[in-house]
Protein backbone atom coordinates (compact mmCIF):
# COMPACT_ATOMS: atom_id res chain seq x y z
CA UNK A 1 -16.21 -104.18 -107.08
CA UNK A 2 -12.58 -104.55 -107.68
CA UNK A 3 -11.71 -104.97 -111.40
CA UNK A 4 -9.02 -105.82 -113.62
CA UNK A 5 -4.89 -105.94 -112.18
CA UNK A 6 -6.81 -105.12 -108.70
CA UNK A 7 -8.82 -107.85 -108.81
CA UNK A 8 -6.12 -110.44 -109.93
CA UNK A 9 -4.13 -109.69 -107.11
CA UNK A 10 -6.72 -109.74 -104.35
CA UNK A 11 -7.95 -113.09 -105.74
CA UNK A 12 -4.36 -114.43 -105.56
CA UNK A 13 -4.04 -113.17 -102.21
CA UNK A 14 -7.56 -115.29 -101.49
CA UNK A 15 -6.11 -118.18 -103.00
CA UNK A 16 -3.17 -118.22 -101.08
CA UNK A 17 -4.75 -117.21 -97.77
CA UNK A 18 -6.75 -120.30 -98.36
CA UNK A 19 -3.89 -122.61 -99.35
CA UNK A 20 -1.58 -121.07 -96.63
CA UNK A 21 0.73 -119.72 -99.29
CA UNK A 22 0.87 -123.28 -101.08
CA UNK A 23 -0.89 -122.25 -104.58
CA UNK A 24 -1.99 -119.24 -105.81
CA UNK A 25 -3.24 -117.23 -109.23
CA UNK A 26 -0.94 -119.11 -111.38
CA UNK A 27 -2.13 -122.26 -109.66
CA UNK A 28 -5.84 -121.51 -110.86
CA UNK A 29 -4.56 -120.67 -114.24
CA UNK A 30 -2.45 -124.05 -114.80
CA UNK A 31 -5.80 -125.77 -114.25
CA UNK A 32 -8.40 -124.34 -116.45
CA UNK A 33 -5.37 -124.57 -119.06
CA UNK A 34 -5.14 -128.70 -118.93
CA UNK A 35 -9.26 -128.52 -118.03
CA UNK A 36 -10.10 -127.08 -121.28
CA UNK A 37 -11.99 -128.90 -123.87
CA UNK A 38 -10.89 -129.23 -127.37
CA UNK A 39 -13.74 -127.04 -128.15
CA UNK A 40 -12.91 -123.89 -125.94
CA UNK A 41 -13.63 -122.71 -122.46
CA UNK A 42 -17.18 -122.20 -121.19
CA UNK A 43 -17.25 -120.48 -117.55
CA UNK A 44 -19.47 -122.59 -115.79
CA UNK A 45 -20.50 -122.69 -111.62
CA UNK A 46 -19.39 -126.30 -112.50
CA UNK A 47 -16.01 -125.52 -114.04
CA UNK A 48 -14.93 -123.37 -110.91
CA UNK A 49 -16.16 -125.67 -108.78
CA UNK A 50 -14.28 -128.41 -110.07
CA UNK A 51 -11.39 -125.69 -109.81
CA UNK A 52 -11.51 -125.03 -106.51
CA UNK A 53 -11.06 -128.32 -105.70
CA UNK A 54 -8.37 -128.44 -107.63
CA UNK A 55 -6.75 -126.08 -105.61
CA UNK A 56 -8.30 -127.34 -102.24
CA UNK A 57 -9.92 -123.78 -101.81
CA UNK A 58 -13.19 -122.96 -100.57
CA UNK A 59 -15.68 -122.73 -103.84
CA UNK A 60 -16.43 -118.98 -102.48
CA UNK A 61 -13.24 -117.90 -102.57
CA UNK A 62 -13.27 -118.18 -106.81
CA UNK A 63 -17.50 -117.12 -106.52
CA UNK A 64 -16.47 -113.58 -107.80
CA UNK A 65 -15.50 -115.56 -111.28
CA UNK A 66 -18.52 -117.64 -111.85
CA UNK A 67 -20.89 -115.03 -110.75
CA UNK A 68 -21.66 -111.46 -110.09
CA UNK A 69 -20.01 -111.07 -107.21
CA UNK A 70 -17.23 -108.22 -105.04
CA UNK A 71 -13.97 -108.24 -103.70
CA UNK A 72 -13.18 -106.12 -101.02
CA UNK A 73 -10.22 -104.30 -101.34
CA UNK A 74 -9.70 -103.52 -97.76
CA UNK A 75 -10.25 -107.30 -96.42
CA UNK A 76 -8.26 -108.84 -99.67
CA UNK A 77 -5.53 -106.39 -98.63
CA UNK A 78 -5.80 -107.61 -95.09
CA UNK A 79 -4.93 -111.29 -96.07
CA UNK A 80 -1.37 -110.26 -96.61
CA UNK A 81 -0.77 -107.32 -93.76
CA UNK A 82 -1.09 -104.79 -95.94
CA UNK A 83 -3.76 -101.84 -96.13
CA UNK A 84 -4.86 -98.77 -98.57
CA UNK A 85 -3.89 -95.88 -97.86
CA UNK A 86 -5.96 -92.32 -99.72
CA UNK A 87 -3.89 -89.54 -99.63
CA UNK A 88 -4.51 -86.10 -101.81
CA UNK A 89 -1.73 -83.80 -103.70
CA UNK A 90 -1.99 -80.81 -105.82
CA UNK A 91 -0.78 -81.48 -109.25
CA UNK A 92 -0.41 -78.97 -112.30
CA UNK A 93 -2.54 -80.65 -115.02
CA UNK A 94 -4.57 -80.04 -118.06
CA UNK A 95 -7.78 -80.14 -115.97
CA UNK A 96 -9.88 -81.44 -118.68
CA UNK A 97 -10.69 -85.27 -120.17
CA UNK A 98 -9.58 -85.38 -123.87
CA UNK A 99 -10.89 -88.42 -125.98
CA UNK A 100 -9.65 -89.12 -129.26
CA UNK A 101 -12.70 -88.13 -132.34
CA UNK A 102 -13.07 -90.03 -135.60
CA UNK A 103 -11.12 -86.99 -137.41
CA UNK A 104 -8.54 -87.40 -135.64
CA UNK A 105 -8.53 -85.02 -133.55
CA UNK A 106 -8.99 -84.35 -129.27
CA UNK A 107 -12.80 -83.21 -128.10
CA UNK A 108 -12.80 -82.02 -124.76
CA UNK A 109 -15.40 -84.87 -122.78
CA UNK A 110 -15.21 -82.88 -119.53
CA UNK A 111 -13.23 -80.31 -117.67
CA UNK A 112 -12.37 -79.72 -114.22
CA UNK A 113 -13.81 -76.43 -112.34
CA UNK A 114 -10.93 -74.33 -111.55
CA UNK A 115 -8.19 -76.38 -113.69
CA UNK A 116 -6.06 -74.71 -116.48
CA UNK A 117 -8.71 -76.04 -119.18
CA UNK A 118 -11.27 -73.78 -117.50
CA UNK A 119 -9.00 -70.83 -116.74
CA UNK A 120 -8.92 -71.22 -120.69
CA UNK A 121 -12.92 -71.33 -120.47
CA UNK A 122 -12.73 -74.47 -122.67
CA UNK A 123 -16.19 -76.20 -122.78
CA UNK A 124 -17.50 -79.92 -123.70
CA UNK A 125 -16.88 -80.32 -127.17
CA UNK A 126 -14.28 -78.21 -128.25
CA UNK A 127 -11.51 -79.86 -130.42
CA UNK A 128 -8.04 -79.02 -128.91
CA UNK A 129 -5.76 -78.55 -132.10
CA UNK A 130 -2.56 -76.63 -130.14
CA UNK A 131 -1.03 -76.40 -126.76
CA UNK A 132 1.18 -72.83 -127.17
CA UNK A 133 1.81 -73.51 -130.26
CA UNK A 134 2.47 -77.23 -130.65
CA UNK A 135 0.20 -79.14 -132.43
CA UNK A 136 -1.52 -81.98 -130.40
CA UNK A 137 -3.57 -85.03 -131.54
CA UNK A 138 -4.36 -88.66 -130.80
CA UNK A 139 -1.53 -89.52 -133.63
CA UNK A 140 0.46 -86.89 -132.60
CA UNK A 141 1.97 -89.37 -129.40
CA UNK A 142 5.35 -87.56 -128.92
CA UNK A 143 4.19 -84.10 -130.00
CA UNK A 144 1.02 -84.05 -127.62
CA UNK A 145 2.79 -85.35 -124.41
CA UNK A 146 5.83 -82.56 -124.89
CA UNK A 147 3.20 -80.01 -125.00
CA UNK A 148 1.47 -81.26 -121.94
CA UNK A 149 4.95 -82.31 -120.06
CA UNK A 150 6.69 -79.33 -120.61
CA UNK A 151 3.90 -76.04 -121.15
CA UNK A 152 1.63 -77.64 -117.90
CA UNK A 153 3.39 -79.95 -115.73
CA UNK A 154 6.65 -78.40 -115.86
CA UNK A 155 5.30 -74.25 -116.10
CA UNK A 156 5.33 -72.96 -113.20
CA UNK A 157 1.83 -72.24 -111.64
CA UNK A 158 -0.27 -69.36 -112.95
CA UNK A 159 2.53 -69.14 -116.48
CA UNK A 160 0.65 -68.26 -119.51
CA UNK A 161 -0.74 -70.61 -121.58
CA UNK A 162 -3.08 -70.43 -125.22
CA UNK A 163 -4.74 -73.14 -127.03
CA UNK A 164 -5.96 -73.32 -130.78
CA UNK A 165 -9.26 -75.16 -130.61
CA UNK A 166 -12.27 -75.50 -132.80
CA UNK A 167 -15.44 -74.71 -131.45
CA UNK A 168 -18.89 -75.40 -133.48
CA UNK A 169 -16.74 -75.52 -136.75
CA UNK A 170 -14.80 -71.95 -135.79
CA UNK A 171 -11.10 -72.19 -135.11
CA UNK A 172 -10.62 -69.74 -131.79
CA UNK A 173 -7.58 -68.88 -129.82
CA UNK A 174 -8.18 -69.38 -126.19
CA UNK A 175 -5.92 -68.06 -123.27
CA UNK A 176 -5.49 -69.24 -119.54
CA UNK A 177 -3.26 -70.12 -116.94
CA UNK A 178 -1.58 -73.15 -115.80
CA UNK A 179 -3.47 -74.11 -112.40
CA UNK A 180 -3.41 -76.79 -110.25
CA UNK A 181 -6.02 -79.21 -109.59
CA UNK A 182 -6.30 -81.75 -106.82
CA UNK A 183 -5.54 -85.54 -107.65
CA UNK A 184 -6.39 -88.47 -105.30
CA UNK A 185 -3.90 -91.07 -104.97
CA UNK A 186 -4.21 -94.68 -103.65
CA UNK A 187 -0.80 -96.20 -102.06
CA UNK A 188 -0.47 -99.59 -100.45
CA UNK A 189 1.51 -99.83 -97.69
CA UNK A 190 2.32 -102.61 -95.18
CA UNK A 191 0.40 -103.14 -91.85
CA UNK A 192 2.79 -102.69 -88.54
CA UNK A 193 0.42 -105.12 -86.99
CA UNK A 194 0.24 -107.93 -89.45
CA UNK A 195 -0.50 -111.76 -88.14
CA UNK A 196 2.23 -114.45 -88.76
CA UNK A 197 -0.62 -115.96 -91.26
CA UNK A 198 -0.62 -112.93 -92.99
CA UNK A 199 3.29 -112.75 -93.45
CA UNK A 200 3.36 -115.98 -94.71
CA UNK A 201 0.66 -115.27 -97.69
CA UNK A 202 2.94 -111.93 -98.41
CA UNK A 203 5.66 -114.11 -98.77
CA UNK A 204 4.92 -116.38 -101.08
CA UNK A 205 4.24 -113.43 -103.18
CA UNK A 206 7.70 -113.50 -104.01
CA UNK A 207 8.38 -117.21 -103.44
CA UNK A 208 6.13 -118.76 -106.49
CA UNK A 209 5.79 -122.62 -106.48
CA UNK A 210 5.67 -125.03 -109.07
CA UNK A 211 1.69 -125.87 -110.69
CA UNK A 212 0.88 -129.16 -109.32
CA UNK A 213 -2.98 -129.04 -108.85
CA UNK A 214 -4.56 -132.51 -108.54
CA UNK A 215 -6.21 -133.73 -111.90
């Protein structure tokens, strides 16, 4: 299942593939804004319905809204020549997931085997309080990304690097090395081979009409 930005833009791309590039997202949207009832919107199987002939689309391609239902990435991608394309680099990173505690403060949620976290042996539930030095926390917004931008991403691999965290109410000094750890990246690209049908629905991507669905 494709969710949230993702999913907007495949179900444009639908809704244009169906129209031939006449309507799209904003199309859909300019509808269930003059369709709502003084009383607020209720998703219905009747309210898309009546949208998708609104829009003179097929009632399955807006299913995904009124149900449980999927996109697929690979044949919503398709619709406009384009395609996904999974590629891996090597990126010098904390190596750990930080989420932000009720004290204010980081707790380690996870960390990443062989990242700079776990050179540091920092385990699941350790509050982070320092990165060399500099003191990092969920209010801290400048503060804790100069400490991760410029001690990790910008070290070179394998510099020095010691943390100040608290561990089962102690306050320890922990000491590692900045490390690398894999990161897999998603890139869409266009598709050499793409169909004149599907040029058209890239197109009007950038060519937006005015909202004129039927009442």
């Amino acid at each position: 299942m494709a969710g949230g930005a993702l999913a907007t833009f495949l179900l444009d791309l639908a809704i244009r593939d169906e129209t031939q590039g006449l309507r799209g997202l904003d199309q859909l949207l300019y509808h269930l804004q003059r369709s709502t009832p003084p009383g607020g919107y209720a998703s219905s199987p009747e309210a898309w319905a009546a949208a998708a002939a609104a829009l003179a689309v097929d009632p399955g391609v807006l299913a995904g809204l009124g149900q449980a239902g999927t996109l697929s990435i690979e044949s919503g991608l398709e619709r406009a020549g384009l395609r996904m394309v999974e590629r891996s680099e090597r990126r010098r990173m904390l190596g750990a997931r930080l989420e932000a505690d009720p004290n204010g403060a980081f707790v380690v949620a996870s960390v990443d085997a062989g990242g700079t976290a776990a050179s540091a042996a920092l385990r699941e539930g350790d509050r982070v309080l320092e990165i060399n030095g500099t003191t990092i926390a969920p209010g801290e917004v400048v503060a804790t990304r100069f400490a991760l931008d410029t001690y990790i991403t910008g070290a070179r691999t394998g510099a020095p690097i010691t943390f100040k965290i608290e561990r089962d109410g102690v306050e320890l000094d922990a000491r590692g090395q900045v490390r690398e750890s894999r990161v897999q990246q998603l890139e869409i690209r266009e598709s050499s081979s793409a169909p004149a049908r599907a040029l058209a629905v890239r197109a009007s991507l950038f060519q937006p009409t005015q909202p004129t669905p039927s009442p």
